[in-house]
Protein backbone atom coordinates (compact mmCIF):
# COMPACT_ATOMS: atom_id res chain seq x y z
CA UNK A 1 -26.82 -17.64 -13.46
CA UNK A 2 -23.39 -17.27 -11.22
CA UNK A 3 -23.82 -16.77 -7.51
CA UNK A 4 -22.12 -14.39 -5.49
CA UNK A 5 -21.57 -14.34 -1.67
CA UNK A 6 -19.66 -10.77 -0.17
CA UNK A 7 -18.51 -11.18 3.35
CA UNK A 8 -16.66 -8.60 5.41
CA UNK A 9 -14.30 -9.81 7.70
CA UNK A 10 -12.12 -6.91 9.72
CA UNK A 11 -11.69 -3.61 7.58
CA UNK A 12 -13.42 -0.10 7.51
CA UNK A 13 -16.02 -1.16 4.14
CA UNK A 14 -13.94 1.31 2.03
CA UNK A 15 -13.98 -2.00 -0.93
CA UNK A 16 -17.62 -1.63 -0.43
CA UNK A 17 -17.89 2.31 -0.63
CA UNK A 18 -16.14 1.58 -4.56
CA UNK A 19 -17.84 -1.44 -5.14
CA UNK A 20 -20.72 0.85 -5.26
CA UNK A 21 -19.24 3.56 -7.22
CA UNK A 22 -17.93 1.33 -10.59
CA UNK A 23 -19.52 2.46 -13.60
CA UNK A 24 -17.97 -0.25 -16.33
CA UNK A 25 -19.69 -1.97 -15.22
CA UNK A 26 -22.13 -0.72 -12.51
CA UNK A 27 -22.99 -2.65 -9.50
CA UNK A 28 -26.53 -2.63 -10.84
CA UNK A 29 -25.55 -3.94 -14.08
CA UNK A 30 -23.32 -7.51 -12.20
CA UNK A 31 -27.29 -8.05 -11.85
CA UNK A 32 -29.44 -6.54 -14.42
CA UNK A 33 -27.43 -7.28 -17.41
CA UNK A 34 -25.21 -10.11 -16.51
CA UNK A 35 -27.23 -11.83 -14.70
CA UNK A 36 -25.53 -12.16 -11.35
CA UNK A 37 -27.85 -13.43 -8.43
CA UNK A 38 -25.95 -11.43 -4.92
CA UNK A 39 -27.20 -13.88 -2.57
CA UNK A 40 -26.14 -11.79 0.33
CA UNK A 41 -23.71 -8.69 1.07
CA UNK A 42 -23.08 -6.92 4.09
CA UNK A 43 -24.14 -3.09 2.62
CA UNK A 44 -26.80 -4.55 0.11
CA UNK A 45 -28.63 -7.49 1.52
CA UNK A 46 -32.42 -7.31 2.55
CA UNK A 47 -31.70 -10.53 4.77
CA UNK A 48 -31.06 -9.84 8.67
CA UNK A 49 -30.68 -11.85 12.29
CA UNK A 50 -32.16 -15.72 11.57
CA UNK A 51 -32.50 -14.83 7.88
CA UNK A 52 -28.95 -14.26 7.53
CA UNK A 53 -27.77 -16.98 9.53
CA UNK A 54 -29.92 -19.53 7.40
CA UNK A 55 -28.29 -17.90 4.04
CA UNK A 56 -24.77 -18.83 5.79
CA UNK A 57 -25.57 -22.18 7.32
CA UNK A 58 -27.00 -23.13 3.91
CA UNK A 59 -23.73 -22.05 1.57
CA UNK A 60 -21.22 -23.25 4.28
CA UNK A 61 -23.18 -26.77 4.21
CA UNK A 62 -23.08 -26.52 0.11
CA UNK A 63 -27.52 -26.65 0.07
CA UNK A 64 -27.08 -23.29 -1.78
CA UNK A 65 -24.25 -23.21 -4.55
CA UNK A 66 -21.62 -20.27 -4.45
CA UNK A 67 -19.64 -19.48 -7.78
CA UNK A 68 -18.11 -16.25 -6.48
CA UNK A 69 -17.14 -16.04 -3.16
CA UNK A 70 -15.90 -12.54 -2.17
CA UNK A 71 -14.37 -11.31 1.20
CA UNK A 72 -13.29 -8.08 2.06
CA UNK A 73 -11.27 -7.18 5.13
CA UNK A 74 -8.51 -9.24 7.13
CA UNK A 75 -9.24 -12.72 8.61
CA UNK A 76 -9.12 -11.94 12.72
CA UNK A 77 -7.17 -15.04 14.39
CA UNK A 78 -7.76 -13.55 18.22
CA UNK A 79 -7.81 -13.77 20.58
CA UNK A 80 -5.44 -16.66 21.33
CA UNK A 81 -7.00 -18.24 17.66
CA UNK A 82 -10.74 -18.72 18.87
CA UNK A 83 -11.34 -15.74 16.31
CA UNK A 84 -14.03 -14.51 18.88
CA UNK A 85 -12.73 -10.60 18.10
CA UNK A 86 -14.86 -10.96 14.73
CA UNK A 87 -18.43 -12.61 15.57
CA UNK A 88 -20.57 -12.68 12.79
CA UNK A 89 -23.83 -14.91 12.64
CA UNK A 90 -22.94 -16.28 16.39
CA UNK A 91 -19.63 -17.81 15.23
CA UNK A 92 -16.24 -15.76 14.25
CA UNK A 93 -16.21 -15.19 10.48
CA UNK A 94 -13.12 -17.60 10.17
CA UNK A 95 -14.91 -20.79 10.63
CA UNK A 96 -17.38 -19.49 7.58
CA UNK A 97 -14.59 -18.00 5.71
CA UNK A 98 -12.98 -21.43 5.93
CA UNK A 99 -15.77 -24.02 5.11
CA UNK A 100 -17.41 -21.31 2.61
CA UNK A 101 -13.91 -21.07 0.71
CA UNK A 102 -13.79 -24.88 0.62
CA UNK A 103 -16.91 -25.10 -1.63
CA UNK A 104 -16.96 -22.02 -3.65
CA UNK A 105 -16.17 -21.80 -7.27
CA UNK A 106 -13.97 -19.13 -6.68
CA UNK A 107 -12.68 -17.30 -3.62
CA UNK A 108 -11.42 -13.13 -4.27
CA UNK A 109 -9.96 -11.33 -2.10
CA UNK A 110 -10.54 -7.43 -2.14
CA UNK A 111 -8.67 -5.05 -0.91
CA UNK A 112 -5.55 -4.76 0.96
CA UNK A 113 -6.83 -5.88 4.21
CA UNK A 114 -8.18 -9.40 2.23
CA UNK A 115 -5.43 -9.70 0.16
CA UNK A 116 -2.34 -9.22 2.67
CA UNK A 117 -3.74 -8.55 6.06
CA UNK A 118 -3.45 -4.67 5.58
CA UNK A 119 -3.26 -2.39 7.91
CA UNK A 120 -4.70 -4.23 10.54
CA UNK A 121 -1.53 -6.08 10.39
CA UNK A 122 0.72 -3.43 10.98
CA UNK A 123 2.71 -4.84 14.16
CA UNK A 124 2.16 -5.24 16.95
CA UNK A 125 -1.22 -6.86 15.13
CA UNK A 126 -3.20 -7.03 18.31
CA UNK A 127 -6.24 -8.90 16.44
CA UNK A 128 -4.00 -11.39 15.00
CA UNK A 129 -5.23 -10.32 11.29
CA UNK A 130 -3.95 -12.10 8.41
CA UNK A 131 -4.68 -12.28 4.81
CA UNK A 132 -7.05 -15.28 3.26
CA UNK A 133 -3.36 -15.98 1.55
CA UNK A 134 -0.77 -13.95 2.31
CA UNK A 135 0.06 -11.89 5.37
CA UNK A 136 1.99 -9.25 3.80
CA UNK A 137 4.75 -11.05 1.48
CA UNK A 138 4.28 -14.29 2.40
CA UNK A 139 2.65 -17.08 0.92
CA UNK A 140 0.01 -18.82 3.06
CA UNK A 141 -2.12 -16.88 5.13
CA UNK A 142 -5.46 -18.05 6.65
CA UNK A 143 -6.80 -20.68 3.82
CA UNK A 144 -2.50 -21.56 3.34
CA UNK A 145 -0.57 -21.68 0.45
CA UNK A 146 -1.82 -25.01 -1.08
CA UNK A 147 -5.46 -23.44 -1.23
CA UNK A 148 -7.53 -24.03 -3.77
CA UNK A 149 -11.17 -23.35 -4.82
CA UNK A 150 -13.80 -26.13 -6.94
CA UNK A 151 -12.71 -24.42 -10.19
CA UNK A 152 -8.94 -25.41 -9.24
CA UNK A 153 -7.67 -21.76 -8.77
CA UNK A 154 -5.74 -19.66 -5.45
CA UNK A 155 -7.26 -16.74 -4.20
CA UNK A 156 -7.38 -14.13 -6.71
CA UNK A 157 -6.35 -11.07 -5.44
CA UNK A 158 -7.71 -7.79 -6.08
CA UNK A 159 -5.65 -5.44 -3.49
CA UNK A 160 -6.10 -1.17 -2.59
CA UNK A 161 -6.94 0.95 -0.36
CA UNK A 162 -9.45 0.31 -1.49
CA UNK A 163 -9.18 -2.02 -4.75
CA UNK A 164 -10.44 0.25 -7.73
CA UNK A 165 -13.93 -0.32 -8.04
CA UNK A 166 -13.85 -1.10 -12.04
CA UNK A 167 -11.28 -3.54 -11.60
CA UNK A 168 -13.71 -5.31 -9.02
CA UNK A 169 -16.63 -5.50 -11.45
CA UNK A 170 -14.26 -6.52 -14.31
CA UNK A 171 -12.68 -9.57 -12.59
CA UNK A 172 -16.53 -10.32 -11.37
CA UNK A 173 -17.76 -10.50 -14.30
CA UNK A 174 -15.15 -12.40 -16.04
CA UNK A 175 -15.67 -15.02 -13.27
CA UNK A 176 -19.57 -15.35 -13.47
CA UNK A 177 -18.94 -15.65 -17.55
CA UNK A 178 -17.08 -18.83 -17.12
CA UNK A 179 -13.83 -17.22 -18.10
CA UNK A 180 -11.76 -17.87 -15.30
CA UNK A 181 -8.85 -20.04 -16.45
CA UNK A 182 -8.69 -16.49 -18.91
CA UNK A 183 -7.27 -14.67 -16.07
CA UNK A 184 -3.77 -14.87 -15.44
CA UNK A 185 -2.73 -14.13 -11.93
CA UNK A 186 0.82 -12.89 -11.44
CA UNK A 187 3.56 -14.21 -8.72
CA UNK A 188 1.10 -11.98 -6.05
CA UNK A 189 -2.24 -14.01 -7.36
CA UNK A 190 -3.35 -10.72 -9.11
CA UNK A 191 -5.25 -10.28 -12.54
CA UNK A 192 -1.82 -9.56 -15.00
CA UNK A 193 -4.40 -7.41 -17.05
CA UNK A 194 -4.17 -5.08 -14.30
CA UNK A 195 -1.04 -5.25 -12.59
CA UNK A 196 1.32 -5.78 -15.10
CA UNK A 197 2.07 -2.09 -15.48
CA UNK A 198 3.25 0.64 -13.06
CA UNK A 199 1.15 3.38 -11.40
CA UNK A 200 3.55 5.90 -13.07
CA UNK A 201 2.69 4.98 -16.23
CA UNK A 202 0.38 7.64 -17.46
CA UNK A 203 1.69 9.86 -14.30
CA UNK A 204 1.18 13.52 -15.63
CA UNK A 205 4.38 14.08 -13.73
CA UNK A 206 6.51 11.46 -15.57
CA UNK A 207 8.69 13.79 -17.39
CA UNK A 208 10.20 15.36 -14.19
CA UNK A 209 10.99 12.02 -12.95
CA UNK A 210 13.03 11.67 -15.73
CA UNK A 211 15.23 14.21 -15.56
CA UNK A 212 15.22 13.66 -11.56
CA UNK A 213 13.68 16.92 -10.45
CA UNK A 214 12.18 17.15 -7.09
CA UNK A 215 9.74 19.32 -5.49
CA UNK A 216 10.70 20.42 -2.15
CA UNK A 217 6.99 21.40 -0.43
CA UNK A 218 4.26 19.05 -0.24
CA UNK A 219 1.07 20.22 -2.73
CA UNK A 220 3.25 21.00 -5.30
CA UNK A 221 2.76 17.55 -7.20
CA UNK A 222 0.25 19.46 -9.26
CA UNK A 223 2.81 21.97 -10.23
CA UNK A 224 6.52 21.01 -10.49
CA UNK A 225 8.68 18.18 -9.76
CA UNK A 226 8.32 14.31 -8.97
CA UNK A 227 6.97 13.26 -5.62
CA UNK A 228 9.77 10.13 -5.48
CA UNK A 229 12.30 12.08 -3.98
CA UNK A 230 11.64 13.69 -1.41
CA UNK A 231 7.84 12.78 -0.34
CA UNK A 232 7.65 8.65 -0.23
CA UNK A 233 6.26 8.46 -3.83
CA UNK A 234 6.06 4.48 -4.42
CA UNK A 235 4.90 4.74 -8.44
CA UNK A 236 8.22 3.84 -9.88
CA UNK A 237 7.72 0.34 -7.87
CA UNK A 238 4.07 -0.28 -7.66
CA UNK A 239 1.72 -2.12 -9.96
CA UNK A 240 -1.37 -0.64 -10.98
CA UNK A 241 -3.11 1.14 -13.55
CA UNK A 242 -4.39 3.78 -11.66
CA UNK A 243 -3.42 6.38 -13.90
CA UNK A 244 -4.54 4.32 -17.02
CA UNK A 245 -7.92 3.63 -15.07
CA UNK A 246 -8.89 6.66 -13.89
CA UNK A 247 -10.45 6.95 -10.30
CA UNK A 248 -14.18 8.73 -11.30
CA UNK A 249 -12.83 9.01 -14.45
CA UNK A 250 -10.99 12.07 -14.09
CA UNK A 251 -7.79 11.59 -11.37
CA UNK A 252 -5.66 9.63 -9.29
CA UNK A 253 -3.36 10.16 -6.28
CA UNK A 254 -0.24 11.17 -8.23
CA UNK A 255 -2.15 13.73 -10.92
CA UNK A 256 -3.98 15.22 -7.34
CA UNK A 257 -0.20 15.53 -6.44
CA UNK A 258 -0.28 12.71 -3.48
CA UNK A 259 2.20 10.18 -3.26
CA UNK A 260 1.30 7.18 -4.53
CA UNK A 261 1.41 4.74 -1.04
CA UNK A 262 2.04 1.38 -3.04
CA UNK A 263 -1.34 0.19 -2.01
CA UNK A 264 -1.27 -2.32 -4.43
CA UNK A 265 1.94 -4.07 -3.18
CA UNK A 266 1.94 -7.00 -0.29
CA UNK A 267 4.57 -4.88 1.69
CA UNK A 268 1.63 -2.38 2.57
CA UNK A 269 1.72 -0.28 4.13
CA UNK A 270 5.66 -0.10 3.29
CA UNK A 271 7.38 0.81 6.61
CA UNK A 272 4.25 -0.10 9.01
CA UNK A 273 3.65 3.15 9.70
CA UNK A 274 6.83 3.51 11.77
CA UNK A 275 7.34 7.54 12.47
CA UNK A 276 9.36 9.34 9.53
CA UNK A 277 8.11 6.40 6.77
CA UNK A 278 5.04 7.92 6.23
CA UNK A 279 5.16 10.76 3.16
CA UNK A 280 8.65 10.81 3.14
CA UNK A 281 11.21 8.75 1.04
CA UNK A 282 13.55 6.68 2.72
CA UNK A 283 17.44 7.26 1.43
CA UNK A 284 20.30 5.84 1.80
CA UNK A 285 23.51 8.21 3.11
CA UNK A 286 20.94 11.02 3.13
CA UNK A 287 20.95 10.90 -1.07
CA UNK A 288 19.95 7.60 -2.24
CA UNK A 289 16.53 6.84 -2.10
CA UNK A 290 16.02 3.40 -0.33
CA UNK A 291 14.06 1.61 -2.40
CA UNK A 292 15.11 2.00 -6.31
CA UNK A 293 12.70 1.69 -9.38
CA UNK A 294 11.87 -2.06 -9.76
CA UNK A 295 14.58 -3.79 -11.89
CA UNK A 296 17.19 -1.22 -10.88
CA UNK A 297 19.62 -1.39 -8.52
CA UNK A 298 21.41 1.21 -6.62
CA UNK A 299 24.73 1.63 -8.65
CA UNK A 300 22.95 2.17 -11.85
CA UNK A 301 20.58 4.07 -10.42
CA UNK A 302 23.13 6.52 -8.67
CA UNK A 303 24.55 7.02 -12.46
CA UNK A 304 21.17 7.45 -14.05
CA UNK A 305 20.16 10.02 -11.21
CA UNK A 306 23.78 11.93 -11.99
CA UNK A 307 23.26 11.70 -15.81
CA UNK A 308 19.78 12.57 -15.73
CA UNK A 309 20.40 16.18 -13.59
CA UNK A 310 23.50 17.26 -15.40
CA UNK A 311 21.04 16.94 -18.83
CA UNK A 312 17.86 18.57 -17.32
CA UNK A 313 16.27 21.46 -19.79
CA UNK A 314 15.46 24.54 -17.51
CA UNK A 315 11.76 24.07 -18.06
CA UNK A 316 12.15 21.35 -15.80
CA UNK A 317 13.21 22.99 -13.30
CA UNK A 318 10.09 25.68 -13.42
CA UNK A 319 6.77 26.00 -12.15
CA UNK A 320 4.08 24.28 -15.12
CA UNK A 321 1.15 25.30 -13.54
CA UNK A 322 -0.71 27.47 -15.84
CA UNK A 323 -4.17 29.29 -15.27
């Protein structure tokens, strides 16, 4: 039986909300049918005050064995690096982030806020929040680059805002089954089986990407024209299969017609929030967007975009929505 320890460092528990939700498999079935023993989590465990602190005393000291060590929300540093704006268990959660990662079997990260610091981040970062590897693109973070857990692997990354919860119980899973030199991690530490493609692929609004047709009033994603252009879209440039892996089986941002934020990227959130980089695509001269599809760069992209117009069918150009 694999053991699993969830800790919540500094975020708003939106990893937990879809933890709860996943349905392949269920939260209820990491326990019931693949025999997971939760040894304590912040939303589900029956332990509280001294009980609690024994649970953590015992798996930072290695009495009680962790195979799966999860933590959700950014590592806070302050103030001035005592780590005294996060108290959990009467010390701040990075001393038991750092002597718990030293002995577990593996150490994921979920969410954005785990994985890159998140928005908590965003500068001026007045809490000093970092990223148990990474604080936004760069390598190192709180545990440092050269981290490893027992099992000889880096953090493995699960990022979102919040991580999808099926990709959560996946990756679980795989762990407590013994499979995890299976997983390959990408240059970002994340599973490759689900951030390999992009979140366009399987956008229902693909084809007017293609022939580069915007839509000029926010809400009409559903309807007509790509959100890239004009309203901050990152799907061309973001890894994730969100609209291969449904949210509740039926949606996702883009098919809602929302912009995709790139919540699965280290650079979130892309512009830190800075006024005008929020639903809005930066551009270049006015024309160019910014920040190109990935693999593309801006000259060949300019001639695409021009090719792409001049060839558009008129039903492009027109309103799909149909009652």
């Amino acid at each position: 039986m694999a053991t699993l320890l969830w800790l919540e460092g500094g975020s708003c528990s939106g990893n937990t909300m879809s933890f709860l939700n996943a349905e392949e498999p269920t939260a209820v079935d990491l326990v019931t049918d693949f025999g997971i023993e939760v040894i304590w989590h912040p939303s589900l465990g029956m332990e509280l005050g001294d009980g609690v602190q024994e649970i953590m005393r015992d798996c930072a000291s290695g009495a009680r064995p962790v195979d799966i060590f999860v933590y959700e929300g950014s590592v806070l540093m302050g103030p001035n690096g005592s780590g005294r704006y996060d108290m959990f268990a009467n010390r701040p959660m990075k001393d038991w982030v750092s002597e718990i990662s030293a002995r577990a079997g593996v150490t994921v990260a979920v969410g954005d806020c785990s994985c890159w610091g998140g928005i908590p981040a965003v500068d001026p970062n007045p809490s000093d929040a970092i990223g148990l590897q990474y604080l936004k693109g760069n390598h190192g973070g709180f545990l440092g680059k050269d981290y490893r857990s027992t099992l000889g692997l880096p953090v493995v990354n699960i990022p979102g805002c919040p991580a999808h919860p099926d990709w959560i119980t996946q990756i679980v899973v795989a762990l407590a089954a013994g499979r995890a030199g299976d997983i390959t991690l990408d240059e970002f530490q994340r599973p490759s089986t689900f951030f390999t493609t992009f979140t366009q692929t399987g956008c229902t609004r693909v084809q007017f990407y293609e022939y580069k047709q915007s839509t000029m009033s926010f809400g009409e994603g559903t309807r007509t024209g790509c959100l890239f252009y004009e309203f901050g879209c990152r799907g061309p440039m973001t890894h994730s299969p969100c609209n291969r892996i449904l949210w509740n089986r039926q949606s996702s941002k883009t098919r809602a017609g929302h912009p995709c934020t790139g919540c699965t990227e280290p650079g979130y959130p892309h512009g830190d929030l800075e006024k005008g980089t929020v639903f809005k695509t930066q551009k270049v001269a006015g024309v160019i967007p910014k920040d190109e599809p990935a693999g593309m760069d801006a000259g060949s992209y300019m001639a695409l975009a021009g090719l792409s117009r001049a060839v558009a069918p008129q039903w492009s150009k027109e309103d799909m929505f149909v009652v």
